[in-house]
PDB file of N, CA and C in Angstrom:
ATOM      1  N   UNK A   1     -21.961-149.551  -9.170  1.00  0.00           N
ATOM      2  CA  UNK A   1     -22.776-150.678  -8.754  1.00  0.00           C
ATOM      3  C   UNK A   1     -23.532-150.372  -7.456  1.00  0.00           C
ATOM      4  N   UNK A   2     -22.794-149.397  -6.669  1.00  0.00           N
ATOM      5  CA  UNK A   2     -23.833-149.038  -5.348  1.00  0.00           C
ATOM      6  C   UNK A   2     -25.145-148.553  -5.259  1.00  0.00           C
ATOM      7  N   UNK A   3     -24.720-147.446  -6.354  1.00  0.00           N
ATOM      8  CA  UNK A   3     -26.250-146.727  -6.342  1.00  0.00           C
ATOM      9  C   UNK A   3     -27.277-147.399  -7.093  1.00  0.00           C
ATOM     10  N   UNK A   4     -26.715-148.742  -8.260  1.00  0.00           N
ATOM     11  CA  UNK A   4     -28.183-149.502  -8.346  1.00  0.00           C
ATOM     12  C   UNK A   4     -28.976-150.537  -7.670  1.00  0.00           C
ATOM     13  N   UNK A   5     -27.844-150.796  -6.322  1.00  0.00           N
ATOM     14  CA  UNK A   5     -28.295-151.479  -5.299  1.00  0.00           C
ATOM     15  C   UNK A   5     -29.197-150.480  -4.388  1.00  0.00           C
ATOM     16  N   UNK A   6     -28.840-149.434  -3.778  1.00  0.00           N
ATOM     17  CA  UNK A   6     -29.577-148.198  -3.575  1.00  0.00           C
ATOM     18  C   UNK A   6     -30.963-148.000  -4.098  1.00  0.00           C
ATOM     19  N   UNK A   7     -30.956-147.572  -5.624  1.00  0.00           N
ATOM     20  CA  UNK A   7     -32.287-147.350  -6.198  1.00  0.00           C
ATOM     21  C   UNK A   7     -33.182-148.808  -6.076  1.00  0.00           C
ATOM     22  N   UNK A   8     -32.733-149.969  -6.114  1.00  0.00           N
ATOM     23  CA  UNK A   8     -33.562-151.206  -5.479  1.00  0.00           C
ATOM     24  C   UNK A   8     -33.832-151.309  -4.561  1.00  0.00           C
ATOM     25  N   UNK A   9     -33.708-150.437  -3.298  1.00  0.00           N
ATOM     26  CA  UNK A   9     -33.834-150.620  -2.031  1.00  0.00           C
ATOM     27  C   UNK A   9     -35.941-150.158  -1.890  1.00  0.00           C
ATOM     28  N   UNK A  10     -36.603-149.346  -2.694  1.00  0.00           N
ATOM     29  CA  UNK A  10     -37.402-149.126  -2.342  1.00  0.00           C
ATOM     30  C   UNK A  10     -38.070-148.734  -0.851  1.00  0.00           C
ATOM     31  N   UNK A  11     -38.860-148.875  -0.475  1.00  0.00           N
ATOM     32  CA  UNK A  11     -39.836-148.794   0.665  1.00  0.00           C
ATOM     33  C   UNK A  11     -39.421-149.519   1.883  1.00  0.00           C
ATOM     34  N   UNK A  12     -39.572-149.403   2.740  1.00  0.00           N
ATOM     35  CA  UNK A  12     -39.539-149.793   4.637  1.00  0.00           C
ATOM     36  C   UNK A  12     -39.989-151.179   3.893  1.00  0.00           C
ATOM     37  N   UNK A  13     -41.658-151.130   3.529  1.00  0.00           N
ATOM     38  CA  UNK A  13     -42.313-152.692   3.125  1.00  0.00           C
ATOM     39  C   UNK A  13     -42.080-154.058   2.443  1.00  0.00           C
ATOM     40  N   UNK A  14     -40.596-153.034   1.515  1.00  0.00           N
ATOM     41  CA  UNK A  14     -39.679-154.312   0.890  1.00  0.00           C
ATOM     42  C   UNK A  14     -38.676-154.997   1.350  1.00  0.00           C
ATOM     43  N   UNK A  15     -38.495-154.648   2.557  1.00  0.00           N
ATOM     44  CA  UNK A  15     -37.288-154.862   3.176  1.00  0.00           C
ATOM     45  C   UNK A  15     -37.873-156.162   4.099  1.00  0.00           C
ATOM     46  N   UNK A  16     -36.774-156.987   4.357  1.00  0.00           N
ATOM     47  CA  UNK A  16     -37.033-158.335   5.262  1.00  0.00           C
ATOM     48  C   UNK A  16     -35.908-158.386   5.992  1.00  0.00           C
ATOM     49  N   UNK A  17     -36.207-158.773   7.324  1.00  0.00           N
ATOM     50  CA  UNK A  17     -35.448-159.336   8.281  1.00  0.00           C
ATOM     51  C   UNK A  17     -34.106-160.403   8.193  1.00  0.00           C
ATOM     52  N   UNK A  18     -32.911-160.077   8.090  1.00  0.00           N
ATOM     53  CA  UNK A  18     -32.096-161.279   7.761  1.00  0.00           C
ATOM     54  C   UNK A  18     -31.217-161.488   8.912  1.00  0.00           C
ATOM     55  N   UNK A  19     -31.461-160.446  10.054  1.00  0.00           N
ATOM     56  CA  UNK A  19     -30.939-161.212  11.279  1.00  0.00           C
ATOM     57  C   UNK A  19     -31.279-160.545  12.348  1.00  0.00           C
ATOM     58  N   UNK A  20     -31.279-161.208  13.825  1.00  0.00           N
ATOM     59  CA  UNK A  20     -31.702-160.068  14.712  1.00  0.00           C
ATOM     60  C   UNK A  20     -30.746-160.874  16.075  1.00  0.00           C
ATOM     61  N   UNK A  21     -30.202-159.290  16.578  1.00  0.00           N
ATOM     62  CA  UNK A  21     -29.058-158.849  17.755  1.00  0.00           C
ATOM     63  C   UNK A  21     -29.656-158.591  18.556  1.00  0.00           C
ATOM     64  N   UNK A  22     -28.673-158.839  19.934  1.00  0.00           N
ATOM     65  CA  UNK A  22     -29.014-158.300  21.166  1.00  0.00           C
ATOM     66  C   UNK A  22     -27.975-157.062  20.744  1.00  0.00           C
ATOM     67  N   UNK A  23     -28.537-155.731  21.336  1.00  0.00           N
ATOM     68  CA  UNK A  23     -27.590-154.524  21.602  1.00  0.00           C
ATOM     69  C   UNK A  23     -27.815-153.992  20.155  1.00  0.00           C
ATOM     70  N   UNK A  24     -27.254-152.440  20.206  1.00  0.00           N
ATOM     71  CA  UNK A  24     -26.900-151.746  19.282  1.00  0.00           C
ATOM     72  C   UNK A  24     -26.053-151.420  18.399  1.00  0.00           C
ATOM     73  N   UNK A  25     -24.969-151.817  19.679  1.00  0.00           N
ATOM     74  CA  UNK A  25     -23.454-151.308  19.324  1.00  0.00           C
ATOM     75  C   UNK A  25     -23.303-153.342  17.827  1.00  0.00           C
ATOM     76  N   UNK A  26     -23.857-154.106  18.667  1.00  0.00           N
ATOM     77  CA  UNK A  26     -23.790-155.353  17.525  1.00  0.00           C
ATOM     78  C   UNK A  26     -24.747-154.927  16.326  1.00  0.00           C
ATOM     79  N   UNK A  27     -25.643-154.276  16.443  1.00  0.00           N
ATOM     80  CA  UNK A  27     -26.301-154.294  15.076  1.00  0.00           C
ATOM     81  C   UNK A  27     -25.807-153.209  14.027  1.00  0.00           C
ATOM     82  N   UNK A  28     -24.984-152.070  14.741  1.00  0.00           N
ATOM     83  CA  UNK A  28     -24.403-151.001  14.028  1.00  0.00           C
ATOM     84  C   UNK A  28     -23.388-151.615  13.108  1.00  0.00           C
ATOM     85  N   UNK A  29     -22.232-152.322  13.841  1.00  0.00           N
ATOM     86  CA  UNK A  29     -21.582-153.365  13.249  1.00  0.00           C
ATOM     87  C   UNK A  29     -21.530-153.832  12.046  1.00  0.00           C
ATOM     88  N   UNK A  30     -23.034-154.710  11.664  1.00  0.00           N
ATOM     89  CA  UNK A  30     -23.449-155.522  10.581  1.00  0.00           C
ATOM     90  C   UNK A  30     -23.868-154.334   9.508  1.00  0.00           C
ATOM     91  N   UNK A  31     -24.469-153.155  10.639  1.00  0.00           N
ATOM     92  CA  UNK A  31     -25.064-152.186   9.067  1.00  0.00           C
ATOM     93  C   UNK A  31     -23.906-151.410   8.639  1.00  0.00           C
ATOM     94  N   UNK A  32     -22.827-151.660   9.314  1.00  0.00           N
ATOM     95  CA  UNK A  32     -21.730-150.247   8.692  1.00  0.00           C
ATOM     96  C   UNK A  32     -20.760-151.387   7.355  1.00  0.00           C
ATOM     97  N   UNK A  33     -20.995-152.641   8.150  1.00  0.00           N
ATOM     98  CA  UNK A  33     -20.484-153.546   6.797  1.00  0.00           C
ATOM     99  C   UNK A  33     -21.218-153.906   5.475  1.00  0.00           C
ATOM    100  N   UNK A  34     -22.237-154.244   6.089  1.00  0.00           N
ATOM    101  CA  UNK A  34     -23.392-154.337   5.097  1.00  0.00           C
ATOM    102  C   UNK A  34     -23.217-152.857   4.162  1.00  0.00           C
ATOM    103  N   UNK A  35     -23.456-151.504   4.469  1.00  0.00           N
ATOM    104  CA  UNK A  35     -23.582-150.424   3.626  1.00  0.00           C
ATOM    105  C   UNK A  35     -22.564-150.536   2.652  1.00  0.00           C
ATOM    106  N   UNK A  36     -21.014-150.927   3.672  1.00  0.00           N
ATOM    107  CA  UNK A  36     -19.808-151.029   2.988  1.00  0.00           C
ATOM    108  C   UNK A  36     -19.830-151.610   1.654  1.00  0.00           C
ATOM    109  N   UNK A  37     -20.322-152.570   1.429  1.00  0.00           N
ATOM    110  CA  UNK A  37     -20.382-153.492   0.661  1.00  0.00           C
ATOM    111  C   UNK A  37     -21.991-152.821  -0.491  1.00  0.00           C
ATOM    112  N   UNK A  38     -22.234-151.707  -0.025  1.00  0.00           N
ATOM    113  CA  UNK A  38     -23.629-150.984  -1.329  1.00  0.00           C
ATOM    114  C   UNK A  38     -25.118-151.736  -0.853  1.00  0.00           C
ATOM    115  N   UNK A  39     -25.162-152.576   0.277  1.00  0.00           N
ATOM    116  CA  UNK A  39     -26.527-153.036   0.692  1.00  0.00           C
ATOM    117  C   UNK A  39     -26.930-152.019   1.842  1.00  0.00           C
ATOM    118  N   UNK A  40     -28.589-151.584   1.322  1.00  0.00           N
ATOM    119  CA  UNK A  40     -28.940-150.538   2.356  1.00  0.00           C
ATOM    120  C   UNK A  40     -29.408-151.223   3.520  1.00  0.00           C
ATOM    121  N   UNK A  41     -29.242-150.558   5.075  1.00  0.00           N
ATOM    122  CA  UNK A  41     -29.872-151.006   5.754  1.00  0.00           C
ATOM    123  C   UNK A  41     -31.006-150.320   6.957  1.00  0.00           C
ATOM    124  N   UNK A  42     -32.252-150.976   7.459  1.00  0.00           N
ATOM    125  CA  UNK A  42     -32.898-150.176   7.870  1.00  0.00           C
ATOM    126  C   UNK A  42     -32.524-151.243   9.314  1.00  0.00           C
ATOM    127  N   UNK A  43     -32.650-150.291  10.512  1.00  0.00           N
ATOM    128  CA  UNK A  43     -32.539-151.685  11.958  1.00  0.00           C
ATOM    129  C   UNK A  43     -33.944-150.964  12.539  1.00  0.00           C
ATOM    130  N   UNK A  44     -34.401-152.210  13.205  1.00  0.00           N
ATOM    131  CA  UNK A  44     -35.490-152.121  13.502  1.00  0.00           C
ATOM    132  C   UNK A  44     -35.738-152.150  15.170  1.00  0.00           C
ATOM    133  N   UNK A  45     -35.585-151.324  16.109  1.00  0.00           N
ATOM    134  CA  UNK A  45     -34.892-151.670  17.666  1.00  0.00           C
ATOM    135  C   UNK A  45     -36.591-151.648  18.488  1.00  0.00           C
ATOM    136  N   UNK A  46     -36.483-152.956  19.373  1.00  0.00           N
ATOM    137  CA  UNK A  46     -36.785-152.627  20.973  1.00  0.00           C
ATOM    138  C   UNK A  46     -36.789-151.586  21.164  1.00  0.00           C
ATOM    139  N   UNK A  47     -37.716-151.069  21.904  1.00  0.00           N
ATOM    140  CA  UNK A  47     -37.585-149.545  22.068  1.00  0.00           C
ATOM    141  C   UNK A  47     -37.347-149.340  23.343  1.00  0.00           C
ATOM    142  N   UNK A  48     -37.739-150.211  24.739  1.00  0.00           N
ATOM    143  CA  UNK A  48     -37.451-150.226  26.266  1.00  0.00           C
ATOM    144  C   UNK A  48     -35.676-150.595  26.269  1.00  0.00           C
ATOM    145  N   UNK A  49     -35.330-151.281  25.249  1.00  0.00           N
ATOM    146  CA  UNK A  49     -33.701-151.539  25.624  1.00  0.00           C
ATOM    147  C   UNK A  49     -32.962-150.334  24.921  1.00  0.00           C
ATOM    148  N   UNK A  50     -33.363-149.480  24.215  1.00  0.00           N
ATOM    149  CA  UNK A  50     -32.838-147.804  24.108  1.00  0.00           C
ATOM    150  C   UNK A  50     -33.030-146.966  25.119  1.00  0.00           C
ATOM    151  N   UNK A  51     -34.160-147.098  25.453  1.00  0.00           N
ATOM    152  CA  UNK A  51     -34.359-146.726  26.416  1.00  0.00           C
ATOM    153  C   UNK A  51     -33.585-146.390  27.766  1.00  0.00           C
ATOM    154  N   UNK A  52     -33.734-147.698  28.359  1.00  0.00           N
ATOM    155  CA  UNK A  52     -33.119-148.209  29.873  1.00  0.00           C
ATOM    156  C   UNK A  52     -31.781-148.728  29.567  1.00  0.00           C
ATOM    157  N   UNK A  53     -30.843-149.075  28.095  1.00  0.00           N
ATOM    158  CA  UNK A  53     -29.891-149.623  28.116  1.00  0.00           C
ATOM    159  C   UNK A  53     -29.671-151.163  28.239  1.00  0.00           C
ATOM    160  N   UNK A  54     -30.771-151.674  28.276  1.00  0.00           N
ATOM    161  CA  UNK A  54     -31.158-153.252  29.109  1.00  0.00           C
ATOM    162  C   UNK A  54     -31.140-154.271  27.638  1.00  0.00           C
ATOM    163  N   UNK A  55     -29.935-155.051  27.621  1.00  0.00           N
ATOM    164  CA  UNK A  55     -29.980-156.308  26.338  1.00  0.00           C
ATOM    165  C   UNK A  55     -29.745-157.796  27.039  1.00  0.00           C
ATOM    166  N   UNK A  56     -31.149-157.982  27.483  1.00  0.00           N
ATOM    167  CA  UNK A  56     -31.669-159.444  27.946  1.00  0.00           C
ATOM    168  C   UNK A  56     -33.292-159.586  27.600  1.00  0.00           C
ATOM    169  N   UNK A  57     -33.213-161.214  27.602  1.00  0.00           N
ATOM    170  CA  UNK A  57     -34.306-161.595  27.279  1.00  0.00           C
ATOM    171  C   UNK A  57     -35.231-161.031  26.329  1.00  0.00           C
ATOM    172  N   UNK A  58     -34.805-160.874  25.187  1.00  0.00           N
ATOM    173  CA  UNK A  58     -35.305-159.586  24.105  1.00  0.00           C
ATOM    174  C   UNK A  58     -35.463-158.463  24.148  1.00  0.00           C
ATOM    175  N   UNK A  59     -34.998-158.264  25.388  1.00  0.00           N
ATOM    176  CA  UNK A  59     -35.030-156.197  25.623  1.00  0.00           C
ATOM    177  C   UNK A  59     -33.528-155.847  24.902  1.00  0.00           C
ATOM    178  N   UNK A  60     -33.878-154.962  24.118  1.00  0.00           N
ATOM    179  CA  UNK A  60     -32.557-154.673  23.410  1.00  0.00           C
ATOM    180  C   UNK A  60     -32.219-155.027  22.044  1.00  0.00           C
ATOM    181  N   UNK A  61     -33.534-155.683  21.811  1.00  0.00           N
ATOM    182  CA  UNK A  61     -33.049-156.818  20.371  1.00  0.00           C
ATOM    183  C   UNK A  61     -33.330-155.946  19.100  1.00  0.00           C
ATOM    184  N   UNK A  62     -32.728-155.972  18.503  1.00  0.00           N
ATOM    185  CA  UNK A  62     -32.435-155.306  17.039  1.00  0.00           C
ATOM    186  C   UNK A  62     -32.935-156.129  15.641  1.00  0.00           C
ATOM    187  N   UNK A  63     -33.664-155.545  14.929  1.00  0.00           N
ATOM    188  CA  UNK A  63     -33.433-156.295  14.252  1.00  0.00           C
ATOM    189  C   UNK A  63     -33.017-155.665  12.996  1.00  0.00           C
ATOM    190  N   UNK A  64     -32.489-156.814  11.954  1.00  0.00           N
ATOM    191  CA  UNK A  64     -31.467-156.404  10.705  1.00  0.00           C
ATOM    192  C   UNK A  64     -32.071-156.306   9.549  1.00  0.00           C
ATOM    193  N   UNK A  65     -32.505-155.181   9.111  1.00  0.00           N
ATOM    194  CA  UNK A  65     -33.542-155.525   7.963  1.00  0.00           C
ATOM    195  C   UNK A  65     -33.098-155.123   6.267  1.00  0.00           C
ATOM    196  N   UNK A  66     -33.133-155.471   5.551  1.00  0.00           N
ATOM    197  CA  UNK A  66     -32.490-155.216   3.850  1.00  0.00           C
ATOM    198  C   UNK A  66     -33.333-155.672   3.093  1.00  0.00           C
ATOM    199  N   UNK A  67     -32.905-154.738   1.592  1.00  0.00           N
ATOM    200  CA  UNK A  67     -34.385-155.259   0.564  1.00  0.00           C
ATOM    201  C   UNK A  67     -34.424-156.401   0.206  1.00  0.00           C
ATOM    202  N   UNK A  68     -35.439-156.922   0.207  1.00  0.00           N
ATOM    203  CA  UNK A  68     -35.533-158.570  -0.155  1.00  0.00           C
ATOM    204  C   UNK A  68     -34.810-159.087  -1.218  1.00  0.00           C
ATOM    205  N   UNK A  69     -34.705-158.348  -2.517  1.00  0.00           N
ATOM    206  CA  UNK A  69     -33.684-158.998  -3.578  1.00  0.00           C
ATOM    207  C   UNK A  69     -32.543-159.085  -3.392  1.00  0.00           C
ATOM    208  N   UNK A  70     -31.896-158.026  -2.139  1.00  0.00           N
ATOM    209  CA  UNK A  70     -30.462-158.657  -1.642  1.00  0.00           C
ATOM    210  C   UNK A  70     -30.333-159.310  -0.526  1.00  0.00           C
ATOM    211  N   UNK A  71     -31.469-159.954   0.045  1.00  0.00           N
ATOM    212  CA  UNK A  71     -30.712-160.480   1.430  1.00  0.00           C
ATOM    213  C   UNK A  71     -30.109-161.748   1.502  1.00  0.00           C
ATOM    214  N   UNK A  72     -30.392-162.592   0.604  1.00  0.00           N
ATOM    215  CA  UNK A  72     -29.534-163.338   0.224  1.00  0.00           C
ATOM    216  C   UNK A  72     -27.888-163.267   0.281  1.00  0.00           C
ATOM    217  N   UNK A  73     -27.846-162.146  -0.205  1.00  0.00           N
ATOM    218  CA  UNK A  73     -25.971-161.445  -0.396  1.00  0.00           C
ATOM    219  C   UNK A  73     -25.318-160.798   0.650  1.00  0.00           C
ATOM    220  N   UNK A  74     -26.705-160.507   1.485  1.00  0.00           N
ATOM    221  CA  UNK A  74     -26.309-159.556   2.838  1.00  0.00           C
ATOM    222  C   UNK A  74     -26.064-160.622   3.715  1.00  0.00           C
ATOM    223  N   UNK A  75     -26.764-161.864   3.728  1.00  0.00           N
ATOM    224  CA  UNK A  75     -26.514-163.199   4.563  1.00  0.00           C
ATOM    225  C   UNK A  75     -25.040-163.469   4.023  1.00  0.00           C
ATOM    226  N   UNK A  76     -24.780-163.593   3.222  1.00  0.00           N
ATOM    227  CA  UNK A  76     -23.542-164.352   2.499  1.00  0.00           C
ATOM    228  C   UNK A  76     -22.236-163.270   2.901  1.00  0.00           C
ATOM    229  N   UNK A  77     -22.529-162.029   3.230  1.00  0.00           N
ATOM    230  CA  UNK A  77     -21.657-161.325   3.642  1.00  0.00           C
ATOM    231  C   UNK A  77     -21.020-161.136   5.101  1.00  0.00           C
ATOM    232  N   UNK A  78     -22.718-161.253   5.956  1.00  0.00           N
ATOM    233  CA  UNK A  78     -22.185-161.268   7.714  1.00  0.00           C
ATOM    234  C   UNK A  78     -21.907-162.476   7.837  1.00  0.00           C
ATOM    235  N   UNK A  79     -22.069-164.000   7.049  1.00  0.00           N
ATOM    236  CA  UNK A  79     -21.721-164.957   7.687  1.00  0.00           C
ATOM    237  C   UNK A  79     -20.046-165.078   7.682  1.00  0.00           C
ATOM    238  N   UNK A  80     -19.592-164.750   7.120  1.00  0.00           N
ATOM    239  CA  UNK A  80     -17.659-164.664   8.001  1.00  0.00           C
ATOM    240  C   UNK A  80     -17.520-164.069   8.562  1.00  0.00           C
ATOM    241  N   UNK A  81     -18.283-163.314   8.929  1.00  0.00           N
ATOM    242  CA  UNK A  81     -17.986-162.224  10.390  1.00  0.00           C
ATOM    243  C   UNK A  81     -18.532-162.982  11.529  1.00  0.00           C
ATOM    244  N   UNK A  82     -19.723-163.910  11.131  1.00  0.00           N
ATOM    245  CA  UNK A  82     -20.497-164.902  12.467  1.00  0.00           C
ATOM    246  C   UNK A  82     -19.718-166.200  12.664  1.00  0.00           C
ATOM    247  N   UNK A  83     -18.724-166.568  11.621  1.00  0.00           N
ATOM    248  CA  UNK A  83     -18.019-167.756  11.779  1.00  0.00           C
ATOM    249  C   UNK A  83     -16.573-167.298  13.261  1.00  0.00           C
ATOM    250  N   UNK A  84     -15.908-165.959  12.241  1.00  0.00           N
ATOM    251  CA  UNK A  84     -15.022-165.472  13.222  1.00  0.00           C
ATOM    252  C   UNK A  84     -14.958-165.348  14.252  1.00  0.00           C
ATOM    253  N   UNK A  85     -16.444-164.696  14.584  1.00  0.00           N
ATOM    254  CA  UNK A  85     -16.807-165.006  15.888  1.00  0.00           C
ATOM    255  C   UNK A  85     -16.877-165.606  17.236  1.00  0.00           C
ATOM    256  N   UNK A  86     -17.540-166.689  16.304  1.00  0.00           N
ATOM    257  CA  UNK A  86     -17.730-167.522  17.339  1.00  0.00           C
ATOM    258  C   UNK A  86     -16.346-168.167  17.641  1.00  0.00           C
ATOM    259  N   UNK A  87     -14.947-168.053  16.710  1.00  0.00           N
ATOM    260  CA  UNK A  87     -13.783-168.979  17.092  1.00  0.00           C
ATOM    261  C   UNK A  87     -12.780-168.409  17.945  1.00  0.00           C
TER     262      UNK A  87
END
């Protein structure tokens, strides 16, 4: 089942935004679970907060990007990790 989630992944251009982090070390996180689970992911970074190390005020911000026919499932997957979270 992975690799036909894989071969759907297509192009950079199909892919949509389904969440966006401050930091790296948080967006690595979501993509090492996300992969876990057979959804590809591309992150899309700030380039001054790689840079300088700096995660404020959108310096640093990441964003979470997956192919559009799964992000639906990729939402449905980090949200118990965003509930845990926050408790």
């Amino acid at each position: 089942m992975q690799d036909s989630k894989k071969e759907q992944s297509g192009r950079k251009s199909d892919f949509v935004v389904i969440k966006i982090v401050q930091g790296e070390a948080s967006a690595n996180i979501i993509k090492c679970h996300l992969e876990s689970e057979g959804i590809p992911v591309y992150l899309k970074y700030e380039s001054a907060g790689i840079i300088y190390g700096i995660i404020a005020d959108g310096i640093g911000e990441v964003r979470i990007l997956v192919p559009k026919d799964l992000a639906e499932e990729a939402r449905r997957i980090i949200e118990p990790r965003e509930t845990e979270d926050e408790a």
